[in-house]
Protein backbone atom coordinates (compact mmCIF):
# COMPACT_ATOMS: atom_id res chain seq x y z
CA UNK A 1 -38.56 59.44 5.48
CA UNK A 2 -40.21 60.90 8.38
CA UNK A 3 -41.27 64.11 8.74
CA UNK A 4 -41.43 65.91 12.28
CA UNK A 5 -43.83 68.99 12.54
CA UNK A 6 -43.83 71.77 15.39
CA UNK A 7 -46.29 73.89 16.13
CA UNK A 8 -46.21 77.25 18.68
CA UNK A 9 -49.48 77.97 20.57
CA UNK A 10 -50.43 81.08 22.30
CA UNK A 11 -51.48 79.87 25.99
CA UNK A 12 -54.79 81.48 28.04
CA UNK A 13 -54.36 79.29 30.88
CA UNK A 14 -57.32 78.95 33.62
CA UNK A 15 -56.38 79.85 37.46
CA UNK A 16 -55.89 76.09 38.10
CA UNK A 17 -54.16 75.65 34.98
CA UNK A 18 -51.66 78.34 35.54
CA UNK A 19 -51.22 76.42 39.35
CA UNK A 20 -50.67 73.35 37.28
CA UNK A 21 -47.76 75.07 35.03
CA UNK A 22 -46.16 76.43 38.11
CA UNK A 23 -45.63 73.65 39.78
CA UNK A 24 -44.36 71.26 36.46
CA UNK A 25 -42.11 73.57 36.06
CA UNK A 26 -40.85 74.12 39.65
CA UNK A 27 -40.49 70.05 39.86
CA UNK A 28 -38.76 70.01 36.57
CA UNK A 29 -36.45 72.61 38.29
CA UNK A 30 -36.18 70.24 41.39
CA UNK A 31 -35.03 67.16 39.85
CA UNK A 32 -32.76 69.25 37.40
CA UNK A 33 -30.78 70.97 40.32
CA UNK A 34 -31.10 67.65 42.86
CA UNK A 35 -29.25 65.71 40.44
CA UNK A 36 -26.80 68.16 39.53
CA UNK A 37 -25.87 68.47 43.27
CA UNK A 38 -25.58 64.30 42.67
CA UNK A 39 -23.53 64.40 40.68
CA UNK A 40 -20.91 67.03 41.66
CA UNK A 41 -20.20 64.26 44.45
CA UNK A 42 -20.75 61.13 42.18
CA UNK A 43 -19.18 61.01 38.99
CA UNK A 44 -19.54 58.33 36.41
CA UNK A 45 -23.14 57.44 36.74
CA UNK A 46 -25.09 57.37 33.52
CA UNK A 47 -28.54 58.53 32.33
CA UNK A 48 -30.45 54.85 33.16
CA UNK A 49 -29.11 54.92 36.76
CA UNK A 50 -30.82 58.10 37.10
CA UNK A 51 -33.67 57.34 36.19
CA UNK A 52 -33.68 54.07 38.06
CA UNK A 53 -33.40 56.12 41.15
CA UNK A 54 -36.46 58.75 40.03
CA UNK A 55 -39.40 56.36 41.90
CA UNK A 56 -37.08 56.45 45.01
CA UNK A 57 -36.52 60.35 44.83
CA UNK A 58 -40.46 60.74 43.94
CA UNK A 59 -41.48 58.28 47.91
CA UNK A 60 -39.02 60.79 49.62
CA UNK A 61 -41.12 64.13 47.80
CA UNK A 62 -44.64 63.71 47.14
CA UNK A 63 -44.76 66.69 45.74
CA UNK A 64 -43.17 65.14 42.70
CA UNK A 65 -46.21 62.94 42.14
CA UNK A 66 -48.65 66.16 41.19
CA UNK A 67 -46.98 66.63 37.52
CA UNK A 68 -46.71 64.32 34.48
CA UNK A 69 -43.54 61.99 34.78
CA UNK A 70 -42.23 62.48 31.57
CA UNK A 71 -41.39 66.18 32.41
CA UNK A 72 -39.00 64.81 35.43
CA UNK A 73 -37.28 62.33 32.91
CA UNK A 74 -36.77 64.90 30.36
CA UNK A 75 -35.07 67.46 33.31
CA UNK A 76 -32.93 63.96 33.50
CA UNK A 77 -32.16 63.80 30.03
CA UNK A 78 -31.58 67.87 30.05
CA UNK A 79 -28.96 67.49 32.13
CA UNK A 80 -27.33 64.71 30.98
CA UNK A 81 -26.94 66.65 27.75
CA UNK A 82 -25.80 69.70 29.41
CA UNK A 83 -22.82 66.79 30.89
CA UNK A 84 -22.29 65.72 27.51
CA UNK A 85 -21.59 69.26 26.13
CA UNK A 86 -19.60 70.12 28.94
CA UNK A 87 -17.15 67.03 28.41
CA UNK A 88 -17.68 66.44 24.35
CA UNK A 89 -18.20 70.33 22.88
CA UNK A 90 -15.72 71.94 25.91
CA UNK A 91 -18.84 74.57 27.22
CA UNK A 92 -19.88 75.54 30.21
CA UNK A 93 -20.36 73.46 33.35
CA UNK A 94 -24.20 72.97 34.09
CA UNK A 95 -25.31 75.28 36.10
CA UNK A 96 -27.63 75.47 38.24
CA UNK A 97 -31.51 76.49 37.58
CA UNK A 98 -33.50 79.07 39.58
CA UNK A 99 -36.95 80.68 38.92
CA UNK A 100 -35.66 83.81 37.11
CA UNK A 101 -33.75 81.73 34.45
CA UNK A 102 -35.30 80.83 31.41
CA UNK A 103 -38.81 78.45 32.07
CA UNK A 104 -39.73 76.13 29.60
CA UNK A 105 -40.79 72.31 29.67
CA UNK A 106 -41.12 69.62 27.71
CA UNK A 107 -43.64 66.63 27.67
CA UNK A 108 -44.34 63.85 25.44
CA UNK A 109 -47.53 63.91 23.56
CA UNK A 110 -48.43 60.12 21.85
CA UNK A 111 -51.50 59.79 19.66
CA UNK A 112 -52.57 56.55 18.58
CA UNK A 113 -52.03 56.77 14.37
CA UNK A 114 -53.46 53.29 13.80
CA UNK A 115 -56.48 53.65 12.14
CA UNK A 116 -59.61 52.52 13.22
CA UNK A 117 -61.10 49.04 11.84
CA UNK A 118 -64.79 49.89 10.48
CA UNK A 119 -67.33 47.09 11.94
């Protein structure tokens, strides 16, 4: 059985960090409400095809290349849940996000648990 931890840090972010913050989570916001506009016009395309088509969106907005990746697939995956509980649970249709809504991200943090071989 696995166990999952989570742990809650208090953040004293540098100038260029707090740049850094601002603009994850303004892309996050970008890709979140650019494929919600998507797919008010285009309905039954999944999860994969979306993020098939996050390289393309990324050549059209460079700006999109300054923040980790796996914030834009999880703003994917965000709304794709937000879909699901809209059509499966009967809530609220996603709406969209803007900078005075609640700010948060998510990214993926992998460390290697294989232990080292002693030479």
């Amino acid at each position: 059985m696995e166990i999952y931890r989570a742990y809650k840090f208090r953040l004293y972010p540098t100038g260029d960090q707090k740049i850094l913050i601002n603009k994850t989570l303004g892309c996050k916001r970008f890709v979140y409400n650019h494929y919600l506009n998507y797919l008010k016009d285009n309905n039954g395309i999944n999860r994969f095809d979306l993020h098939k088509d996050l390289p393309k969106l990324k050549e059209e907005n460079e700006f999109l290349k300054e923040v980790d990746s796996t914030v834009l697939c999880f703003a994917i995956d965000d709304l794709c849940k937000a879909f699901n509980d809209y059509y499966v649970k009967r809530k609220g249709y996603p709406k969209f996000k803007n900078r005075f809504s609640k700010q948060s991200y998510r990214t993926s943090c992998i460390r290697n648990t294989k232990k080292r071989k002693r030479i």
